[in-house]
C-alpha atoms as a PDB file:
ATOM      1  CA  UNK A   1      74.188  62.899 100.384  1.00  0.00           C
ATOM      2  CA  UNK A   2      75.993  65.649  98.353  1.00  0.00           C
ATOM      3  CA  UNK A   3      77.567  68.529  99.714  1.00  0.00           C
ATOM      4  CA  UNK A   4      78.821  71.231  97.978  1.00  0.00           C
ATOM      5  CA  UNK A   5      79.634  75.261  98.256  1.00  0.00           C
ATOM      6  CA  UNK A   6      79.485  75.672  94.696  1.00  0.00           C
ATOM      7  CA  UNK A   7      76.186  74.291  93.216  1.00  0.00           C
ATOM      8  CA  UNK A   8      76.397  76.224  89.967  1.00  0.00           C
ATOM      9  CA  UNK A   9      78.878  73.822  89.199  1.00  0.00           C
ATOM     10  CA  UNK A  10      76.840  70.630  89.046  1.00  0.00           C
ATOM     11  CA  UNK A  11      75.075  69.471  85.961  1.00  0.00           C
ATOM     12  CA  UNK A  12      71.830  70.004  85.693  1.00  0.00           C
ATOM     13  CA  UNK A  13      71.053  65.940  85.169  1.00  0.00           C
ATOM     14  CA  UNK A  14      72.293  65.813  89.248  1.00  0.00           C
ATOM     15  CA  UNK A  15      70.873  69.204  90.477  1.00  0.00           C
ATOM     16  CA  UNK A  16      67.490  68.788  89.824  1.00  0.00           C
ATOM     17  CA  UNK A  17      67.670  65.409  91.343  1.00  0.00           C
ATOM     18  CA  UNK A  18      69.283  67.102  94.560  1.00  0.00           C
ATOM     19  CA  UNK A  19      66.977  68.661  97.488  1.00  0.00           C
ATOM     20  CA  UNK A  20      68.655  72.141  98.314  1.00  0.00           C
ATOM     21  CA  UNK A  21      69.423  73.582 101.927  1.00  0.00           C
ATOM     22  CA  UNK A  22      71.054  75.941 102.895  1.00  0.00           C
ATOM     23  CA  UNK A  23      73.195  76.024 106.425  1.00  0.00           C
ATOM     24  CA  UNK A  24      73.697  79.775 107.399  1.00  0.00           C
ATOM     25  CA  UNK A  25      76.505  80.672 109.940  1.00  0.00           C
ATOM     26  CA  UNK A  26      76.263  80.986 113.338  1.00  0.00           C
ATOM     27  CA  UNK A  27      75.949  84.719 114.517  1.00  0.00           C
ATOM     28  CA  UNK A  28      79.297  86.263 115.269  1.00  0.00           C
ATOM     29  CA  UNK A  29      78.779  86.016 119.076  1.00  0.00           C
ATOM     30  CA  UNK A  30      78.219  82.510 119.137  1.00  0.00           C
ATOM     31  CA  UNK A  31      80.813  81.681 116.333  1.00  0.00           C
ATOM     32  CA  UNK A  32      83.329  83.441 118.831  1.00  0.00           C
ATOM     33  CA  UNK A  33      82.251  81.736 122.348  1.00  0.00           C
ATOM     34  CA  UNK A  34      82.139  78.142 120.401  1.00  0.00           C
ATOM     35  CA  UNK A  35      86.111  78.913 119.350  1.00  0.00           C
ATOM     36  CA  UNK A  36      87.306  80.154 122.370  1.00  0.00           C
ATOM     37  CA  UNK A  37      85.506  76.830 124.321  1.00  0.00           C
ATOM     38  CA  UNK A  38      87.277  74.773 121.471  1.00  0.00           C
ATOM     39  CA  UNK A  39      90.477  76.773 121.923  1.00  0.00           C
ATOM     40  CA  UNK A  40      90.867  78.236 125.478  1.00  0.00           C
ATOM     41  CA  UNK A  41      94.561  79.536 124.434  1.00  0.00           C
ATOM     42  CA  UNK A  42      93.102  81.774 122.155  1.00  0.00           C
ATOM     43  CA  UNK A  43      92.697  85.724 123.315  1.00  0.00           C
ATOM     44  CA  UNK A  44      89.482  87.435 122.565  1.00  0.00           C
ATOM     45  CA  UNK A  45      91.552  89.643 119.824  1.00  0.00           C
ATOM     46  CA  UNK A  46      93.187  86.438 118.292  1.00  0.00           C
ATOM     47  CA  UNK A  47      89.706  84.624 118.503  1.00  0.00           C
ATOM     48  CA  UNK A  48      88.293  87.537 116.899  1.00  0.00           C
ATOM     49  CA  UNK A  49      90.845  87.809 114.057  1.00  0.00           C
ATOM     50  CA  UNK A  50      90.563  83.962 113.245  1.00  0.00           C
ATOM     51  CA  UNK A  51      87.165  84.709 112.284  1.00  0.00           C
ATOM     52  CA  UNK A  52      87.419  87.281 110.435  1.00  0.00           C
ATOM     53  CA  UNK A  53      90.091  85.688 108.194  1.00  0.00           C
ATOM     54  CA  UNK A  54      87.578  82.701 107.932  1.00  0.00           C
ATOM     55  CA  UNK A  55      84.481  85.371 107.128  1.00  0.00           C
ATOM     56  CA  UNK A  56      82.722  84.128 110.055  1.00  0.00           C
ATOM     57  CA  UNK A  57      83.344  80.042 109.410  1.00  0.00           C
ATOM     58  CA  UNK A  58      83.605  78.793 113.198  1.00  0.00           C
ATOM     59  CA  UNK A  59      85.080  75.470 111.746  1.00  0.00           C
ATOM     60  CA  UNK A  60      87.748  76.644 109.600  1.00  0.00           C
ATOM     61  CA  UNK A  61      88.817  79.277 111.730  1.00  0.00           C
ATOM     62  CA  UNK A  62      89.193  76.254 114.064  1.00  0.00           C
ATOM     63  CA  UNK A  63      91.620  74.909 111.017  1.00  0.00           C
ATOM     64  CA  UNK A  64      93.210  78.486 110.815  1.00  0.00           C
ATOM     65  CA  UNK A  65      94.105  78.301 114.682  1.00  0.00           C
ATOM     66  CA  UNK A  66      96.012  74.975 114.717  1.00  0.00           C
ATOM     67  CA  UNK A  67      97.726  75.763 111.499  1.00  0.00           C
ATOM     68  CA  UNK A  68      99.167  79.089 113.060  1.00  0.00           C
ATOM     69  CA  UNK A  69      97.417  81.215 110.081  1.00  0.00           C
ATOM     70  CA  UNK A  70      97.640  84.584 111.842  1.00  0.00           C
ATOM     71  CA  UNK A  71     101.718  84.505 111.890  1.00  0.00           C
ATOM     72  CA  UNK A  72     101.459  83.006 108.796  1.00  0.00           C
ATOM     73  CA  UNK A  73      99.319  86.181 107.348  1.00  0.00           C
ATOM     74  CA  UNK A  74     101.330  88.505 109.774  1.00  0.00           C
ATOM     75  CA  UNK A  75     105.190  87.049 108.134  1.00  0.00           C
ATOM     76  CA  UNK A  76     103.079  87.271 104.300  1.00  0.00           C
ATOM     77  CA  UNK A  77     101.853  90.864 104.663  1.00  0.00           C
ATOM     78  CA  UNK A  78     106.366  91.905 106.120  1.00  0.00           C
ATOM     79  CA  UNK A  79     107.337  90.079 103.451  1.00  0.00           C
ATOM     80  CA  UNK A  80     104.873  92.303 101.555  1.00  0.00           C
ATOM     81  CA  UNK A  81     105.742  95.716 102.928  1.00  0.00           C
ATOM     82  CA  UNK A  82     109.841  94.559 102.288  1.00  0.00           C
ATOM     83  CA  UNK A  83     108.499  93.893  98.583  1.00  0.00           C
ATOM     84  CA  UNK A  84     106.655  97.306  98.539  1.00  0.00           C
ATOM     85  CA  UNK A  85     109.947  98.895  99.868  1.00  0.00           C
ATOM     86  CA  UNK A  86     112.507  97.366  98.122  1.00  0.00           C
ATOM     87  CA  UNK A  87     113.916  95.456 100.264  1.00  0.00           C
ATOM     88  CA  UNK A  88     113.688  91.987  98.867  1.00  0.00           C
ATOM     89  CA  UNK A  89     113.589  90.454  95.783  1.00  0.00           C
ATOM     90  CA  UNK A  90     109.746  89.137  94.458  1.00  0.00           C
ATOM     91  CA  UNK A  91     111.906  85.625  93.507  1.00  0.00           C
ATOM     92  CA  UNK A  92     112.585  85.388  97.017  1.00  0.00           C
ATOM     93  CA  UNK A  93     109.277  85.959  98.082  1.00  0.00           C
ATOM     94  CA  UNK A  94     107.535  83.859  95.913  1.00  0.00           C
ATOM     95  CA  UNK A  95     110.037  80.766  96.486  1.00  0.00           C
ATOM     96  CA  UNK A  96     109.319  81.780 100.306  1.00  0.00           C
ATOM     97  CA  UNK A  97     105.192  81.556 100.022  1.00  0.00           C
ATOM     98  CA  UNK A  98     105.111  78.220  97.932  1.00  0.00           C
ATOM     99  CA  UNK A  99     104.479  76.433 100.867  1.00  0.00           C
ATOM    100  CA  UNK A 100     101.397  78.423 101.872  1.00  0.00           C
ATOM    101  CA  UNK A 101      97.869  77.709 100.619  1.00  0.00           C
ATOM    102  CA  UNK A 102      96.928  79.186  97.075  1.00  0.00           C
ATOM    103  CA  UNK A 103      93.726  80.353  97.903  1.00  0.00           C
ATOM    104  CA  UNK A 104      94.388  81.330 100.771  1.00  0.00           C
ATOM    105  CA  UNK A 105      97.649  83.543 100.089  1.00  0.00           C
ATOM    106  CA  UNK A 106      95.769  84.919  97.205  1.00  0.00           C
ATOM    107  CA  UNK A 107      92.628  85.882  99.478  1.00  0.00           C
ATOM    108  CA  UNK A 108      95.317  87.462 101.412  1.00  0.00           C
ATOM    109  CA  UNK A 109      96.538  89.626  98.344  1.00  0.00           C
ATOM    110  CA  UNK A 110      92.808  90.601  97.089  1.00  0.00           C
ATOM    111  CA  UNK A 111      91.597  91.709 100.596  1.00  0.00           C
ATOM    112  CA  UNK A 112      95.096  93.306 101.194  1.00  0.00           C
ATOM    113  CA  UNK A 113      94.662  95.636  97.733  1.00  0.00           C
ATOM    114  CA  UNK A 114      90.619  95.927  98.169  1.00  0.00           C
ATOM    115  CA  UNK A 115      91.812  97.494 101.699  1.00  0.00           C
ATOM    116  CA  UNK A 116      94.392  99.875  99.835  1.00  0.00           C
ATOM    117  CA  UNK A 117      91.789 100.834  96.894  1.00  0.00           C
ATOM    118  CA  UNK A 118      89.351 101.679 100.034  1.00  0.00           C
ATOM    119  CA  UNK A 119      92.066 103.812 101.652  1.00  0.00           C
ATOM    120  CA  UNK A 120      92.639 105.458  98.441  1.00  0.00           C
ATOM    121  CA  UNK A 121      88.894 106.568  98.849  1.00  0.00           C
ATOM    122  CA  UNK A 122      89.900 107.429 102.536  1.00  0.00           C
ATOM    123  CA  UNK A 123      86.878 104.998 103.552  1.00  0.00           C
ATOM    124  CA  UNK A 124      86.637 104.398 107.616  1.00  0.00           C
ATOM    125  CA  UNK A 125      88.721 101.533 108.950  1.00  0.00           C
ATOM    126  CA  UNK A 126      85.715 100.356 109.908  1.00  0.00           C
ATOM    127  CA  UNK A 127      85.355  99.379 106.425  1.00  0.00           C
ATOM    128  CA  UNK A 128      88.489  97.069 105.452  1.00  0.00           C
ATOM    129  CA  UNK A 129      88.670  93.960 105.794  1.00  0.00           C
ATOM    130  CA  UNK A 130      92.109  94.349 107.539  1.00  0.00           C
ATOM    131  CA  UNK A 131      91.334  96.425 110.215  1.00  0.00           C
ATOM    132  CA  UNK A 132      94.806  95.055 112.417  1.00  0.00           C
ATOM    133  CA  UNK A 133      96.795  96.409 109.252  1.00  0.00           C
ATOM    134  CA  UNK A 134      95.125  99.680 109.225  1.00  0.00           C
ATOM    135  CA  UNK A 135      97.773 102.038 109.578  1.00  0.00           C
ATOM    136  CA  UNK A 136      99.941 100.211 107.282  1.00  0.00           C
ATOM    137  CA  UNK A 137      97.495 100.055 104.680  1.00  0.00           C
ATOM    138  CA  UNK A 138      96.844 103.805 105.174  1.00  0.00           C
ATOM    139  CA  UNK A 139     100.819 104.899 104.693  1.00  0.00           C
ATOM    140  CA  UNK A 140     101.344 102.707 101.196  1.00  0.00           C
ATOM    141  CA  UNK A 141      97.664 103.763  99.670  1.00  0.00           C
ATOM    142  CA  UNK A 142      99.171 107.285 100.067  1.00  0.00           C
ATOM    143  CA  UNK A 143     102.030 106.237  98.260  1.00  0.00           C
ATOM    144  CA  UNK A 144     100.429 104.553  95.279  1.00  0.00           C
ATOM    145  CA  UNK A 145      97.990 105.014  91.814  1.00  0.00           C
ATOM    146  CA  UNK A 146      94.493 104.226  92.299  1.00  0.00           C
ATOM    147  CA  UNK A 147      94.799 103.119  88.824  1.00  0.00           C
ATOM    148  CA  UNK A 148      97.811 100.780  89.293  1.00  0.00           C
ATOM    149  CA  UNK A 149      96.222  99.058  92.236  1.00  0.00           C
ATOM    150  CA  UNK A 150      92.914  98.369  90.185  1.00  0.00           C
ATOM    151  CA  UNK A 151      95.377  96.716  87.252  1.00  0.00           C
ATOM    152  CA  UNK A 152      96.929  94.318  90.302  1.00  0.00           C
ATOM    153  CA  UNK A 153      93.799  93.831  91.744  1.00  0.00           C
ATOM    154  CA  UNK A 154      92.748  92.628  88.588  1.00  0.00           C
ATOM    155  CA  UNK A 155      95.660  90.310  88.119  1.00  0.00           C
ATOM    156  CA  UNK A 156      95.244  88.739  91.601  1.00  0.00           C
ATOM    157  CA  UNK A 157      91.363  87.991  90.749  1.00  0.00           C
ATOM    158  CA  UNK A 158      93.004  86.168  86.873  1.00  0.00           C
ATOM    159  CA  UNK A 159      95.435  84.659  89.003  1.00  0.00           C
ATOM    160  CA  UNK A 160      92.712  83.105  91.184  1.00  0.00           C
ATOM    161  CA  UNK A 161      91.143  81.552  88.255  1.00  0.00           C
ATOM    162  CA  UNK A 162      94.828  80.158  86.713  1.00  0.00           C
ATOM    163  CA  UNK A 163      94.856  77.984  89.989  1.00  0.00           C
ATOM    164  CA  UNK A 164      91.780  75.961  88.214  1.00  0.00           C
ATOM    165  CA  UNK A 165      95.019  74.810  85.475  1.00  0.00           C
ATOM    166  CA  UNK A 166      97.882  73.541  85.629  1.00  0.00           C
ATOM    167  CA  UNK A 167      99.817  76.934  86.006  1.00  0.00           C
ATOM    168  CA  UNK A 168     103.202  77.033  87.433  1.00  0.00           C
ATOM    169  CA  UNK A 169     102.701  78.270  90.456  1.00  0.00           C
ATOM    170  CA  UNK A 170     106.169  79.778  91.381  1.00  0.00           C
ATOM    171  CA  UNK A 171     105.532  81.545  88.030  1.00  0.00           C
ATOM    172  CA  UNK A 172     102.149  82.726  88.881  1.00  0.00           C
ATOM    173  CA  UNK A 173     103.826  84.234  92.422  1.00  0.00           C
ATOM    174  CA  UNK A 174     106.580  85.849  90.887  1.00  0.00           C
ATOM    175  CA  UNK A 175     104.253  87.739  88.377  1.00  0.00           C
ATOM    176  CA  UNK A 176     102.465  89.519  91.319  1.00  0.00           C
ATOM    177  CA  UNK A 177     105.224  90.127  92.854  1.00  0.00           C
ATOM    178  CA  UNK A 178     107.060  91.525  90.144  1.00  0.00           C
ATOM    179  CA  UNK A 179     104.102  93.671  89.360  1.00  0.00           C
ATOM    180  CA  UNK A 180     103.756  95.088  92.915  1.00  0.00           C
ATOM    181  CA  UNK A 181     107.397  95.594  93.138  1.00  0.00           C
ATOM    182  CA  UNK A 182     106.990  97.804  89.830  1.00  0.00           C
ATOM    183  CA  UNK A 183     103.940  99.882  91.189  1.00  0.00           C
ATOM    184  CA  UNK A 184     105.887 100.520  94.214  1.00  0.00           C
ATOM    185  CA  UNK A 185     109.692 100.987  92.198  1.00  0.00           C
ATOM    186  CA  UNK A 186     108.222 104.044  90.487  1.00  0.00           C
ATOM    187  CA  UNK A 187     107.778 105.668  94.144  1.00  0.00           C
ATOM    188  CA  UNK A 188     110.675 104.329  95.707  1.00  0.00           C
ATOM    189  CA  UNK A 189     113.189 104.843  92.691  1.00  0.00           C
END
């Protein structure tokens, strides 16, 4: 048997050797009561959250909830705001979030700036991905370029990619934090 979430990647000898299915996931409903019976400590909210960090995956917003990702995310997007204000130094930061996931931190960053492009547009909350961060999103797209957010946005999406290689990843950190300390110095300074 051979599993995989990226079939595209497979030669073509193996593929058309494989049978394909494809496993949906569970409606939202029943993604949420099968958490909360595997976690009864979890609140509705924090159920609710879990999933939407793991876009609807019951199982690894099962992972998210014993690995404390929603303080994690919560301490990430401070540390984020203290960048945005100058109130700590991207070097710090990025030493600071080594220890975190890669793609996970940098799913963090792209929904985070996809939610400030949106608020740019003044899109509903209903629309961003970060609904909890809402009115913090709202106060620093208000403060920024649309055009300087794209250019990060950008960078976050190459920086995804540079995880593939051997990449320093301290290095890779500090460059988007540097560069969203810089979007925000011109405001701030």
């Amino acid at each position: 048997m051979l599993l995989t979430e990226q079939p595209y990647k497979l030669p073509a000898t193996i593929l058309s050797r494989c049978q394909s299915l494809q496993v949906s996931t569970p409606a939202p409903s029943e993604a949420l009561a099968w958490l909360k019976q595997q976690k009864p400590t979890l609140s509705e909210t924090q159920a609710s959250q879990l999933l939407m960090l793991a876009q609807q995956a019951p199982l690894l917003a099962l992972d998210y909830a014993e690995q404390d990702v929603i303080n994690q995310r919560e301490q990430c997007f401070k540390d984020w705001l203290a960048l945005a204000r100058q109130q700590t130094h991207p070097v710090i930061i990025a030493e600071k979030w080594l220890k975190l996931s890669d793609a996970t931190l940098l799913s963090w960053l792209n929904s985070w700036l996809s939610d400030l492009i949106k608020c740019k547009f003044q899109l509903a909350s209903d629309y961003l991905f970060n609904k909890d961060l809402n009115k913090s999103l709202r106060e620093l797209s208000n403060r920024l370029e649309l055009k300087d957010l794209y250019l990060l946005y950008d960078l976050v999406l190459v920086s995804k990619q540079r995880l593939a290689t051997t990449v320093n990843k301290q290095c890779l950190l500090e460059e988007l934090l540097n560069r969203w300390t810089q979007i925000n110095y011109t405001l701030n300074g």
